[in-house]
PDB file of N, CA and C in Angstrom:
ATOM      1  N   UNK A   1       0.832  -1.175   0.000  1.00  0.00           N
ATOM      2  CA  UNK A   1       0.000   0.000   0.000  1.00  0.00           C
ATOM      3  C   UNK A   1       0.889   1.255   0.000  1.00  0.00           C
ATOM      4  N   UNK A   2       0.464   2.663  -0.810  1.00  0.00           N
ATOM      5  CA  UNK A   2       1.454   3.533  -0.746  1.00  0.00           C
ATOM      6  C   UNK A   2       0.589   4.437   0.577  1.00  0.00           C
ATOM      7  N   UNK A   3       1.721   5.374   1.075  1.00  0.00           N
ATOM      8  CA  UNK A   3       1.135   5.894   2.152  1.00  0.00           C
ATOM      9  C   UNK A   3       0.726   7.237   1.350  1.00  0.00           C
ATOM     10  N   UNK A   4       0.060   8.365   1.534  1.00  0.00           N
ATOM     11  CA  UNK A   4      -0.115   9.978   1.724  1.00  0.00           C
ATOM     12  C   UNK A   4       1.303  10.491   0.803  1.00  0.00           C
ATOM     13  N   UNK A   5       2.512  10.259   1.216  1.00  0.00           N
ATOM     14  CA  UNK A   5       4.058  10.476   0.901  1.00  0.00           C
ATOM     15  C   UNK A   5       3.731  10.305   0.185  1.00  0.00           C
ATOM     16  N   UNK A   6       4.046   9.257  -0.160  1.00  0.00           N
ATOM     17  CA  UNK A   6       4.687   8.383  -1.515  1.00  0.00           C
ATOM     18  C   UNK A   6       3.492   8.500  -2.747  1.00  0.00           C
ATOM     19  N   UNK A   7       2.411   8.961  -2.701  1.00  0.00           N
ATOM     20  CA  UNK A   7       1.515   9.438  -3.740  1.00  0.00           C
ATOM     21  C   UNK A   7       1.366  11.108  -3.925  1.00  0.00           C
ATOM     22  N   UNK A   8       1.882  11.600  -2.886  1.00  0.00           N
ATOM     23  CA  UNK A   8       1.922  12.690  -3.130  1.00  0.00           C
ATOM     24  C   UNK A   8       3.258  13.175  -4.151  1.00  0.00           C
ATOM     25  N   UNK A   9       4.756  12.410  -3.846  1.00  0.00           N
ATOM     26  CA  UNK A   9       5.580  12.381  -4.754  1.00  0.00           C
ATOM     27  C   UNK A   9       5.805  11.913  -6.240  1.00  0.00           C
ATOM     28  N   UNK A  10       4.734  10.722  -6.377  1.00  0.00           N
ATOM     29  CA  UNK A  10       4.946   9.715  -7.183  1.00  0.00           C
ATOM     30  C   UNK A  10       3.841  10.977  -8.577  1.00  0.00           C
ATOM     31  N   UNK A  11       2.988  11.763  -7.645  1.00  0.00           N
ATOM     32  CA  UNK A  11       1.872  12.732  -8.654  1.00  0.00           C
ATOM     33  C   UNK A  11       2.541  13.954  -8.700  1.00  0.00           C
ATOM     34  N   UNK A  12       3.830  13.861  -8.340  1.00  0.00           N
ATOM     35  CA  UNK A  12       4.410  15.232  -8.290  1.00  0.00           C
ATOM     36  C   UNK A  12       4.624  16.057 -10.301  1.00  0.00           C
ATOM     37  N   UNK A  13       4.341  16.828 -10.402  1.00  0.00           N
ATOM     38  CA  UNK A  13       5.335  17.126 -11.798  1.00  0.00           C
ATOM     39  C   UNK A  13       6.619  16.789 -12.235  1.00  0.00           C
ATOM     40  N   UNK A  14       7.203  15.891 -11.461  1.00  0.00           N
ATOM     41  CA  UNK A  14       8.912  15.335 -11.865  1.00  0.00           C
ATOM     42  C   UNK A  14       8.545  14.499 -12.289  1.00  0.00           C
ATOM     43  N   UNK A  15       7.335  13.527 -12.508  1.00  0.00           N
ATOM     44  CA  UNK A  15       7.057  12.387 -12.792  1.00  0.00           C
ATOM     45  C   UNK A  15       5.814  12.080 -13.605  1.00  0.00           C
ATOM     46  N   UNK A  16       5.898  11.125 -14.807  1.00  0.00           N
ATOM     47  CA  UNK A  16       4.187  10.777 -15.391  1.00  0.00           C
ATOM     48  C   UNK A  16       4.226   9.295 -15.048  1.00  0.00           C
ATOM     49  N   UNK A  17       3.269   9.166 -14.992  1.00  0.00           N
ATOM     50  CA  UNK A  17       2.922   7.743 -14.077  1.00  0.00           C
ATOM     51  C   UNK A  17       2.317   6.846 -15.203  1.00  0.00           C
ATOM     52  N   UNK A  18       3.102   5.604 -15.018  1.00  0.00           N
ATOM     53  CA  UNK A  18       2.691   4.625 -16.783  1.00  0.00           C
ATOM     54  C   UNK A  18       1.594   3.840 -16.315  1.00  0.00           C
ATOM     55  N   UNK A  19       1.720   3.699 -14.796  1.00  0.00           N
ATOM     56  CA  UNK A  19       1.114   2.027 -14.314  1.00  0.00           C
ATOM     57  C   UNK A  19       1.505   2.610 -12.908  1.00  0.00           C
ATOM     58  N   UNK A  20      -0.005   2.430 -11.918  1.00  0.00           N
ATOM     59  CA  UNK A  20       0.351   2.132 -10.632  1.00  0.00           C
ATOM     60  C   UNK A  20      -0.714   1.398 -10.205  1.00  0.00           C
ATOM     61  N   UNK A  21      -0.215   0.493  -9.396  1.00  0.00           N
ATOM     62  CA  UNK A  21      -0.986  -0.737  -8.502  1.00  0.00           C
ATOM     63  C   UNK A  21      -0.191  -1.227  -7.476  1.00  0.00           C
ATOM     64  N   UNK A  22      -1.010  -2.287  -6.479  1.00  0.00           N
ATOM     65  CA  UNK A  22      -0.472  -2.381  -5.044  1.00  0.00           C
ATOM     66  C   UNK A  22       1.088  -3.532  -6.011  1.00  0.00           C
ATOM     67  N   UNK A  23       1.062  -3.987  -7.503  1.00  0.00           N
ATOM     68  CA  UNK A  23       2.115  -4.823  -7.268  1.00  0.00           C
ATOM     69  C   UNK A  23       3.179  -4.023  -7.658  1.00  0.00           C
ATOM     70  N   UNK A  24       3.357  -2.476  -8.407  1.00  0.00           N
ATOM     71  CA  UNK A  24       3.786  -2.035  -9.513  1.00  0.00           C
ATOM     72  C   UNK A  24       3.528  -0.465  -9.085  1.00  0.00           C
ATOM     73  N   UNK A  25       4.875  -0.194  -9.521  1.00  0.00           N
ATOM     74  CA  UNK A  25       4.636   1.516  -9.573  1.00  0.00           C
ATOM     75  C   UNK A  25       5.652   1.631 -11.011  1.00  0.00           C
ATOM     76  N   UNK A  26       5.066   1.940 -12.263  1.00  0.00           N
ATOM     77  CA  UNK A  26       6.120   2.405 -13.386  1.00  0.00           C
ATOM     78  C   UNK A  26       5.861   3.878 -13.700  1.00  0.00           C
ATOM     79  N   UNK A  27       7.001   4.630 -13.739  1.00  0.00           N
ATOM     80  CA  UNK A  27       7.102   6.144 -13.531  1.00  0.00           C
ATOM     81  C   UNK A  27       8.161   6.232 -14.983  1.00  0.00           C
ATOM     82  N   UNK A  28       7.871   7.621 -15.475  1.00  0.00           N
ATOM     83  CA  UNK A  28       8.859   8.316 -16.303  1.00  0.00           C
ATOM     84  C   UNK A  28       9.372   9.448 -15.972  1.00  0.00           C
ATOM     85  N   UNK A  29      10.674   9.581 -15.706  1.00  0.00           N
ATOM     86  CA  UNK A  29      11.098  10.973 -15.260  1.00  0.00           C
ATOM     87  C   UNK A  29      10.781  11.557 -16.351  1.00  0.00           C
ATOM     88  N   UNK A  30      10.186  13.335 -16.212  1.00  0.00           N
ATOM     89  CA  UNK A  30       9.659  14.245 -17.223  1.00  0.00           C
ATOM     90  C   UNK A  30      11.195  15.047 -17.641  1.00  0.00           C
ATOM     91  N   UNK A  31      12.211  14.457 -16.755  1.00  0.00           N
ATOM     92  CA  UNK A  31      13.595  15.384 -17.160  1.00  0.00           C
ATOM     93  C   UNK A  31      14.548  14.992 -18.441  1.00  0.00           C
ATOM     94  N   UNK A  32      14.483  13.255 -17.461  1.00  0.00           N
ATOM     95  CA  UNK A  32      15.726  12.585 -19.106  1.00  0.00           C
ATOM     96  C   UNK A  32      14.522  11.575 -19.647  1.00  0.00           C
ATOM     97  N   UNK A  33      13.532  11.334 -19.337  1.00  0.00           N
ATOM     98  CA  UNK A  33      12.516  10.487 -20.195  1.00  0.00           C
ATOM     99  C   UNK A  33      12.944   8.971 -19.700  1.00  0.00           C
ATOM    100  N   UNK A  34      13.624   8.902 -18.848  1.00  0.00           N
ATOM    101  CA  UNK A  34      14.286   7.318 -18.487  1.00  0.00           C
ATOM    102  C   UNK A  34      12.683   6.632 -17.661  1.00  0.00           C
ATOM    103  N   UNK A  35      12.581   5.557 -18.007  1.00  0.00           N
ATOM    104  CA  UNK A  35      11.098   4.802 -17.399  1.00  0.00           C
ATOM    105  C   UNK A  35      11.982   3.667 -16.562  1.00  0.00           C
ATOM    106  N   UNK A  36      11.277   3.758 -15.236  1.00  0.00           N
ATOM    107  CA  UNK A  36      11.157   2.882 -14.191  1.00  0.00           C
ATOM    108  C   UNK A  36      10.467   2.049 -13.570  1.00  0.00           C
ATOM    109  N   UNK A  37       9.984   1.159 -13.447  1.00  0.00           N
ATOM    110  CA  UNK A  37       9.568  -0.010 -12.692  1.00  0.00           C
ATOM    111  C   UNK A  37       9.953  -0.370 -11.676  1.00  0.00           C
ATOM    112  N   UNK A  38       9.398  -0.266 -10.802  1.00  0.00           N
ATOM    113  CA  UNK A  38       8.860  -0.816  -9.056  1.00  0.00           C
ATOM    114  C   UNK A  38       8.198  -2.119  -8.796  1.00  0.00           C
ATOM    115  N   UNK A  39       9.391  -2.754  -8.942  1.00  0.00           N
ATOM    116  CA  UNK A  39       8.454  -4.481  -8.604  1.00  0.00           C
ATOM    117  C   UNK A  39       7.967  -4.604  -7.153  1.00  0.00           C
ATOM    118  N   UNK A  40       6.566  -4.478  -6.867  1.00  0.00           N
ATOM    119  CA  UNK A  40       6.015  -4.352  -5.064  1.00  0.00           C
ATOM    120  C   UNK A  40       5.762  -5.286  -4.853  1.00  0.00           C
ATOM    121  N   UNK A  41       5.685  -6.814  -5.755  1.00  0.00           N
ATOM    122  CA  UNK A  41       4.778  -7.705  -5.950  1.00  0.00           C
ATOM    123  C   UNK A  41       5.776  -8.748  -4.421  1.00  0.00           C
ATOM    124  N   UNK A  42       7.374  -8.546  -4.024  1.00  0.00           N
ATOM    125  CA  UNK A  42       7.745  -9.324  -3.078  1.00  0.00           C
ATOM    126  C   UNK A  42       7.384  -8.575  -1.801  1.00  0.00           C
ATOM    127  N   UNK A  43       7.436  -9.427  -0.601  1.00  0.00           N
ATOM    128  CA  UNK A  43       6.394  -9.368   0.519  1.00  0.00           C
ATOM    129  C   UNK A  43       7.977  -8.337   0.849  1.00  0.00           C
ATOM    130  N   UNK A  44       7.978  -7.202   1.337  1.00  0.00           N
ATOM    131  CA  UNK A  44       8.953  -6.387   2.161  1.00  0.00           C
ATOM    132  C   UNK A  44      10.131  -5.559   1.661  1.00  0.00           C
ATOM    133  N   UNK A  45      10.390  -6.135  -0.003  1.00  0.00           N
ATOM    134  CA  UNK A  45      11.689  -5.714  -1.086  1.00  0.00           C
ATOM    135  C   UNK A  45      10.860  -5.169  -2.358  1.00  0.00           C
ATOM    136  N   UNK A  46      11.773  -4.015  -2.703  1.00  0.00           N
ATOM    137  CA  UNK A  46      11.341  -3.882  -3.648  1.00  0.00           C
ATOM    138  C   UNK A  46      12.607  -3.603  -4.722  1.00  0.00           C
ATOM    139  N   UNK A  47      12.421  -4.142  -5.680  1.00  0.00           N
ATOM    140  CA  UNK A  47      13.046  -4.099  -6.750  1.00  0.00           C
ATOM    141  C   UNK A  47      13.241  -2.732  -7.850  1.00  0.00           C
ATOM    142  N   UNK A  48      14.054  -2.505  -8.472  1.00  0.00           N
ATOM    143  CA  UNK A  48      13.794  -1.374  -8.749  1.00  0.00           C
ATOM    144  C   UNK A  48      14.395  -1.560 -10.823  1.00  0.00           C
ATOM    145  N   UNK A  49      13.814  -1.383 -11.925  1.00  0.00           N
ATOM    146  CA  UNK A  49      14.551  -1.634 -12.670  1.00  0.00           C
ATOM    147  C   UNK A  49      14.381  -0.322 -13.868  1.00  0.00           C
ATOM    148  N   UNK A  50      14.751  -0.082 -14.846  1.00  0.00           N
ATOM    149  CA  UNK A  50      15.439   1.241 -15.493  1.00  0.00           C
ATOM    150  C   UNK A  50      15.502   0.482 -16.963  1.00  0.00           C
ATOM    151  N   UNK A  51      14.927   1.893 -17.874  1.00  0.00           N
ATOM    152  CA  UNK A  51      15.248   1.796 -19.580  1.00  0.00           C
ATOM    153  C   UNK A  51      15.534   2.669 -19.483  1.00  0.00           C
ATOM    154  N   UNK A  52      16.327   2.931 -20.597  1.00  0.00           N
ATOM    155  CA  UNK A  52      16.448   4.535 -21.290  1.00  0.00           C
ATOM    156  C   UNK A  52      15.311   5.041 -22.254  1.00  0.00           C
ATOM    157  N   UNK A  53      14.768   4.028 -23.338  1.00  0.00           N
ATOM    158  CA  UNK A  53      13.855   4.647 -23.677  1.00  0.00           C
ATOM    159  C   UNK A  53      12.365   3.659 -23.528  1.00  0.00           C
ATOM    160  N   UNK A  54      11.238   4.483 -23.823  1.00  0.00           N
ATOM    161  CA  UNK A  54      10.461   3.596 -23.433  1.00  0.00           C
ATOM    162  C   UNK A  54       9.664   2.639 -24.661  1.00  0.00           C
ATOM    163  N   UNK A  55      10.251   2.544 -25.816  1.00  0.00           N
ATOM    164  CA  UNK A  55      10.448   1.115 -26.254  1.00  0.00           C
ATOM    165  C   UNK A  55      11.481  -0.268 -25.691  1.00  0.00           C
ATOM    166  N   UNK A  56      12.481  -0.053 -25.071  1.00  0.00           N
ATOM    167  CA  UNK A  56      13.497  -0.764 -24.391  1.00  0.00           C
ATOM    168  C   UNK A  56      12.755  -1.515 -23.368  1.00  0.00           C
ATOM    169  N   UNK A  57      13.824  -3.056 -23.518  1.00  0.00           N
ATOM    170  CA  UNK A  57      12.852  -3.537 -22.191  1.00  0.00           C
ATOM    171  C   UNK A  57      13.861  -3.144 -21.164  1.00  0.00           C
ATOM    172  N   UNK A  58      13.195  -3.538 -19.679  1.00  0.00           N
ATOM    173  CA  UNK A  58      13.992  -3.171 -18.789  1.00  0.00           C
ATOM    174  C   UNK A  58      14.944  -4.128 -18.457  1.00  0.00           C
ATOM    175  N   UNK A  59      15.588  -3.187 -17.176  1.00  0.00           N
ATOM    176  CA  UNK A  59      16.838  -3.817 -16.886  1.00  0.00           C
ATOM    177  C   UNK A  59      17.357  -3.565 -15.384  1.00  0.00           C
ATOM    178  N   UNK A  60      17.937  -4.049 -14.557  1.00  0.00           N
ATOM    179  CA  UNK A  60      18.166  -4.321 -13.182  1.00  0.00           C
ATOM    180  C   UNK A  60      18.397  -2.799 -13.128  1.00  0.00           C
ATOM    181  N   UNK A  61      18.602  -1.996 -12.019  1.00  0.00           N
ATOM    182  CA  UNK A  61      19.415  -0.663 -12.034  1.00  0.00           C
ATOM    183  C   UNK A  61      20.179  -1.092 -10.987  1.00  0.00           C
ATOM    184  N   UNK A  62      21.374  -1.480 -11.331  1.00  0.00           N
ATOM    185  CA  UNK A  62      22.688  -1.818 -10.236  1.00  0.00           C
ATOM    186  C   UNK A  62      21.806  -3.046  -9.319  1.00  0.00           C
ATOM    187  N   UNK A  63      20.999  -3.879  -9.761  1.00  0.00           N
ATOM    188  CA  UNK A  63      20.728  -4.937  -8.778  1.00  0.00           C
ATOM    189  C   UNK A  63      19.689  -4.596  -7.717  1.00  0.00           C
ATOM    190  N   UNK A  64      19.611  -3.651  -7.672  1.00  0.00           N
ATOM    191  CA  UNK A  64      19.138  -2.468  -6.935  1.00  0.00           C
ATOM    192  C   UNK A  64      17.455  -3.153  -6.098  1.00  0.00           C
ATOM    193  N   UNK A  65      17.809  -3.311  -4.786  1.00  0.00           N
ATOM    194  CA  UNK A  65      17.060  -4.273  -3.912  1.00  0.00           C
ATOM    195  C   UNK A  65      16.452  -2.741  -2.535  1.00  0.00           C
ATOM    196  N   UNK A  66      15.053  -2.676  -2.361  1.00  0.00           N
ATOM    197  CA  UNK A  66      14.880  -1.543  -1.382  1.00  0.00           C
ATOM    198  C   UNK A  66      13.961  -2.023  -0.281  1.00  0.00           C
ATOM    199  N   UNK A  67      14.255  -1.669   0.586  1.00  0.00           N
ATOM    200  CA  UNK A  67      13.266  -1.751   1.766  1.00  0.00           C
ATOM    201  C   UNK A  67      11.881  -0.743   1.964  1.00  0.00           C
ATOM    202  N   UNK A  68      12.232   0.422   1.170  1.00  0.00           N
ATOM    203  CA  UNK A  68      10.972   1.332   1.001  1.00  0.00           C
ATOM    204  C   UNK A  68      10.984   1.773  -0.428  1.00  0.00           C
ATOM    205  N   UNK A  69       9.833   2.482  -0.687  1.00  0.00           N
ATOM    206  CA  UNK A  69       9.583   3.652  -2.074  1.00  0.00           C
ATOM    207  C   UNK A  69      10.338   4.631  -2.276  1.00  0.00           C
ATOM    208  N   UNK A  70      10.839   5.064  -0.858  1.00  0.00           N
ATOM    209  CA  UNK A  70      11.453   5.964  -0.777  1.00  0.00           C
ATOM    210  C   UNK A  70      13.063   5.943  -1.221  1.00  0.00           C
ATOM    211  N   UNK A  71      13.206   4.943  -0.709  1.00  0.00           N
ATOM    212  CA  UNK A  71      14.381   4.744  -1.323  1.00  0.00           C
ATOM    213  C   UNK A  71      14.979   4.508  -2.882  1.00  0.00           C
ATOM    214  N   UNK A  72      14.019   4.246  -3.359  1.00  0.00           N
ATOM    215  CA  UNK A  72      13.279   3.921  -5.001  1.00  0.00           C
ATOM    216  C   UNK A  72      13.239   5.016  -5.566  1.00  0.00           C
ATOM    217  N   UNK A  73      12.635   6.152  -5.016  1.00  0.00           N
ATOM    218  CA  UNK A  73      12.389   7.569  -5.663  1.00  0.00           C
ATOM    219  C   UNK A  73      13.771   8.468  -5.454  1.00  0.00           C
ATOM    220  N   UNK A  74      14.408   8.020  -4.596  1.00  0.00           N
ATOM    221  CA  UNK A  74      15.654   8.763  -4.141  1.00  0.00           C
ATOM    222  C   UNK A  74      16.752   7.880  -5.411  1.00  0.00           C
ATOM    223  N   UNK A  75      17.051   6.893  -5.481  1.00  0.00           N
ATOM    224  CA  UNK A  75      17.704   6.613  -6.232  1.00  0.00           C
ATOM    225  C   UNK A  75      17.147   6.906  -7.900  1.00  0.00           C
ATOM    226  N   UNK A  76      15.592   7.216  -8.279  1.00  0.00           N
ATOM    227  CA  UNK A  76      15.606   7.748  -9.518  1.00  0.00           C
ATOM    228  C   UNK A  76      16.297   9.178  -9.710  1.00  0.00           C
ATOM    229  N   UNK A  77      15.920  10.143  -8.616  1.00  0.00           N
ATOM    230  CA  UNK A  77      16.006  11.221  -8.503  1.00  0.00           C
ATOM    231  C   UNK A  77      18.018  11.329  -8.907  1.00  0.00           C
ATOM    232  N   UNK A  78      18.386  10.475  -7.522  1.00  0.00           N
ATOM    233  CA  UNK A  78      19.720  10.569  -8.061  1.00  0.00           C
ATOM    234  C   UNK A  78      20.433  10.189  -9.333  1.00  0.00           C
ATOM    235  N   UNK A  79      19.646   9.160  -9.990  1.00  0.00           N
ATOM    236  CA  UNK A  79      19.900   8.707 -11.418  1.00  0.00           C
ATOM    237  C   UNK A  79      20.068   9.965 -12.134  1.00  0.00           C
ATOM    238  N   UNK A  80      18.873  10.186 -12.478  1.00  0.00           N
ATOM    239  CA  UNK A  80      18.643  12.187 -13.025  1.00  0.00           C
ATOM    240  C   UNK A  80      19.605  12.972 -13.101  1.00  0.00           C
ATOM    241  N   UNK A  81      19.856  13.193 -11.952  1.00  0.00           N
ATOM    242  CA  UNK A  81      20.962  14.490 -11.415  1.00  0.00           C
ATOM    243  C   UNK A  81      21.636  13.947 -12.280  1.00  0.00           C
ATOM    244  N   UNK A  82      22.840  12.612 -11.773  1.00  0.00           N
ATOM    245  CA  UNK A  82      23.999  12.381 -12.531  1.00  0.00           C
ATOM    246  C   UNK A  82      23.721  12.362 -14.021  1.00  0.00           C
ATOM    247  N   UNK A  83      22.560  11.857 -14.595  1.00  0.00           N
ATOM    248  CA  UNK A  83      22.824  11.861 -16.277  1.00  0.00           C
ATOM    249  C   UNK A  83      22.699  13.398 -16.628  1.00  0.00           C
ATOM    250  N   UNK A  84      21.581  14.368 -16.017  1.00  0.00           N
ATOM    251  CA  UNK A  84      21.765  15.761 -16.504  1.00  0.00           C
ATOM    252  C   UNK A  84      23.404  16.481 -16.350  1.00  0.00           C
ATOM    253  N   UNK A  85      23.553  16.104 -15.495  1.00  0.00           N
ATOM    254  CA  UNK A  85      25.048  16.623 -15.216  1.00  0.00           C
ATOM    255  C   UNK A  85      26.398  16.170 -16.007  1.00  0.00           C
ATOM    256  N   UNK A  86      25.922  15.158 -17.207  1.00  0.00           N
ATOM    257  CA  UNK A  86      26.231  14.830 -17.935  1.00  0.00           C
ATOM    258  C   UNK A  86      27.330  13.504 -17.599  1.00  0.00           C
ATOM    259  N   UNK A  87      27.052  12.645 -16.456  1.00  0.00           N
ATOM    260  CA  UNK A  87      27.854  11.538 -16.140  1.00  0.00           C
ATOM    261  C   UNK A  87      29.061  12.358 -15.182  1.00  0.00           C
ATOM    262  N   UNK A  88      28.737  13.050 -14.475  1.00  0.00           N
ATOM    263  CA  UNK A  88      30.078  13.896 -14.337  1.00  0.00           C
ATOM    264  C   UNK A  88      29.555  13.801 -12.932  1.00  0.00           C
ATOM    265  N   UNK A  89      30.726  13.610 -11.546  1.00  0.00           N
ATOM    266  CA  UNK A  89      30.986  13.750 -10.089  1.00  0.00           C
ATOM    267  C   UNK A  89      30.393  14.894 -10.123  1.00  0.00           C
ATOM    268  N   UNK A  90      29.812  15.355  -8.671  1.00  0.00           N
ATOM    269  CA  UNK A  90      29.272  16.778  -8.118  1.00  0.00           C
ATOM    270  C   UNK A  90      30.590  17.583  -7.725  1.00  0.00           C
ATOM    271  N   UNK A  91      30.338  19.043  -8.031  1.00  0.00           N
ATOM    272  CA  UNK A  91      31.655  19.520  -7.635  1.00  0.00           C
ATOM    273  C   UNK A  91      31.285  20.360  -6.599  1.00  0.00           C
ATOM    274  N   UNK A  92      30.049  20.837  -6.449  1.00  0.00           N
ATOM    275  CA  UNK A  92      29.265  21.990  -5.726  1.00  0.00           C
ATOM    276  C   UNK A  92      27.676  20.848  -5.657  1.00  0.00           C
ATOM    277  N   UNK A  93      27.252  21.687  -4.513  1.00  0.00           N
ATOM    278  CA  UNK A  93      26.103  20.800  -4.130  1.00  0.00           C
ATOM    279  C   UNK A  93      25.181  22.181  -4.363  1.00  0.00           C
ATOM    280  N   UNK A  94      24.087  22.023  -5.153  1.00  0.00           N
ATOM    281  CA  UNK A  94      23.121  23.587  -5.889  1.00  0.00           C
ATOM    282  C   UNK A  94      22.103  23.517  -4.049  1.00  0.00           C
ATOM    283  N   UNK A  95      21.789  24.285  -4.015  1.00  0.00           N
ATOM    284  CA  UNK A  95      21.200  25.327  -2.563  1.00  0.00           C
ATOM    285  C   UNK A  95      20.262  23.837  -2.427  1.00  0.00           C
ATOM    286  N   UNK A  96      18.912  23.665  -3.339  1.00  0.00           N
ATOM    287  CA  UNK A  96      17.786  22.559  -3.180  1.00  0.00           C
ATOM    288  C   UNK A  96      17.300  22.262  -4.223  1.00  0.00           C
ATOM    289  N   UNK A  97      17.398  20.372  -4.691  1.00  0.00           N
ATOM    290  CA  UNK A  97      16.827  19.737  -5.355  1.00  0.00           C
ATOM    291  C   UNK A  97      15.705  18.916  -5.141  1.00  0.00           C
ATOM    292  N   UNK A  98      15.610  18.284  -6.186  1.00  0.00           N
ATOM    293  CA  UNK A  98      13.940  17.632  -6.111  1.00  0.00           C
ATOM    294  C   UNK A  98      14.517  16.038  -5.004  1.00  0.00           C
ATOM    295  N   UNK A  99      15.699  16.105  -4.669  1.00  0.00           N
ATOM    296  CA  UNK A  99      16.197  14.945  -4.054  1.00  0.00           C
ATOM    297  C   UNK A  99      16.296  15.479  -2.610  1.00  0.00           C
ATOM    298  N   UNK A 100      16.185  16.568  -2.001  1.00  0.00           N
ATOM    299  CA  UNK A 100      16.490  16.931  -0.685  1.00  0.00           C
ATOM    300  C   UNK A 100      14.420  17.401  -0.730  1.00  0.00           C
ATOM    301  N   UNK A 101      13.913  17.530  -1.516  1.00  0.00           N
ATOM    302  CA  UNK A 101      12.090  17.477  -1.079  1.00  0.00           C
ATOM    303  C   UNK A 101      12.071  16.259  -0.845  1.00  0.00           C
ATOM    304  N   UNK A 102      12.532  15.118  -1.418  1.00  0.00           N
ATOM    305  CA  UNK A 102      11.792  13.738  -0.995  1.00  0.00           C
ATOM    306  C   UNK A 102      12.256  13.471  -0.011  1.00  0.00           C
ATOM    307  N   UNK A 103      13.407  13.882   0.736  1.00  0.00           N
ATOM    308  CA  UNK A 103      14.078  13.653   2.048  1.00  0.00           C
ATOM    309  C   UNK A 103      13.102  14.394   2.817  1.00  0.00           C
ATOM    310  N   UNK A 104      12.971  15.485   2.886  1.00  0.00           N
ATOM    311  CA  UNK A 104      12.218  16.639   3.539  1.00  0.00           C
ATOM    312  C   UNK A 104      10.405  16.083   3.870  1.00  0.00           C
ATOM    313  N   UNK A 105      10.296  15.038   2.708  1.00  0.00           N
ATOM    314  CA  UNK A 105       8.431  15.025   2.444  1.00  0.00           C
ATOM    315  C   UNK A 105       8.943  13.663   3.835  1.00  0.00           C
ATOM    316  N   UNK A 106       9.456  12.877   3.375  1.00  0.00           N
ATOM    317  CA  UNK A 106       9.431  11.340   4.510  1.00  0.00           C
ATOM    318  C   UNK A 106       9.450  12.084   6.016  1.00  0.00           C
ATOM    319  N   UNK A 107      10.883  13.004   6.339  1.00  0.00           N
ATOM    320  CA  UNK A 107      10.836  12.757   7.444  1.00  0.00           C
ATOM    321  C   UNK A 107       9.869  13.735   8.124  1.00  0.00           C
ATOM    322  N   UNK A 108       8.771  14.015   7.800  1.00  0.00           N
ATOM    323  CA  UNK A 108       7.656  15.101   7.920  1.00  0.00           C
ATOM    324  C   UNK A 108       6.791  13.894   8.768  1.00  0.00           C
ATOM    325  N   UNK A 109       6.862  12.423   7.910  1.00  0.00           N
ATOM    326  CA  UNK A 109       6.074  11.473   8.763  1.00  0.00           C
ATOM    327  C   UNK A 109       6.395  11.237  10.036  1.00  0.00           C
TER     328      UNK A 109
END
């Protein structure tokens, strides 16, 4: 089940929503167009997997195993950053991103 949070982020404008259900959350970032899949369907893990485009099938993102959504949305978010930034290390951290709101929205619970 998603809580209040996690639908309030998931309907945010950073995101269009392909598919959501209690097994499945598939999202498209509106920034680099990369589509994601949220496997909810195991009892406590969630899986997390990544295309680049959305004819492509998917694919693991680093193996990438979560205990919450949140952690799911934080690692798209961080996906983002690094490809806009063009694959390139942070050299300066910018004042506030859409990755320090999803920190900010959880610990509000």
């Amino acid at each position: 089940m998603y809580t209040s949070t996690d639908l309030s982020i998931i309907h945010d404008p950073y995101f269009t929503i392909l598919q959501l259900s209690d097994e499945c959350c598939e999202l498209q970032s509106n920034n680099t167009k990369h589509c994601w899949y949220i496997d909810r369907s195991r009892k406590g893990i969630l899986i997390l997997y990544h295309k680049h485009h959305i004819e492509d099938p998917y694919h693991y993102q680093a193996a990438f195993l979560a205990d919450s959504l949140q952690d799911c949305l934080l690692d798209i978010v961080n996906h983002d950053e690094y490809q806009l930034r063009g694959r390139k290390p942070v050299r300066f951290k910018p004042k506030e991103t859409f990755f320090d709101y999803i920190v900010k929205a959880y610990q509000r619970i």
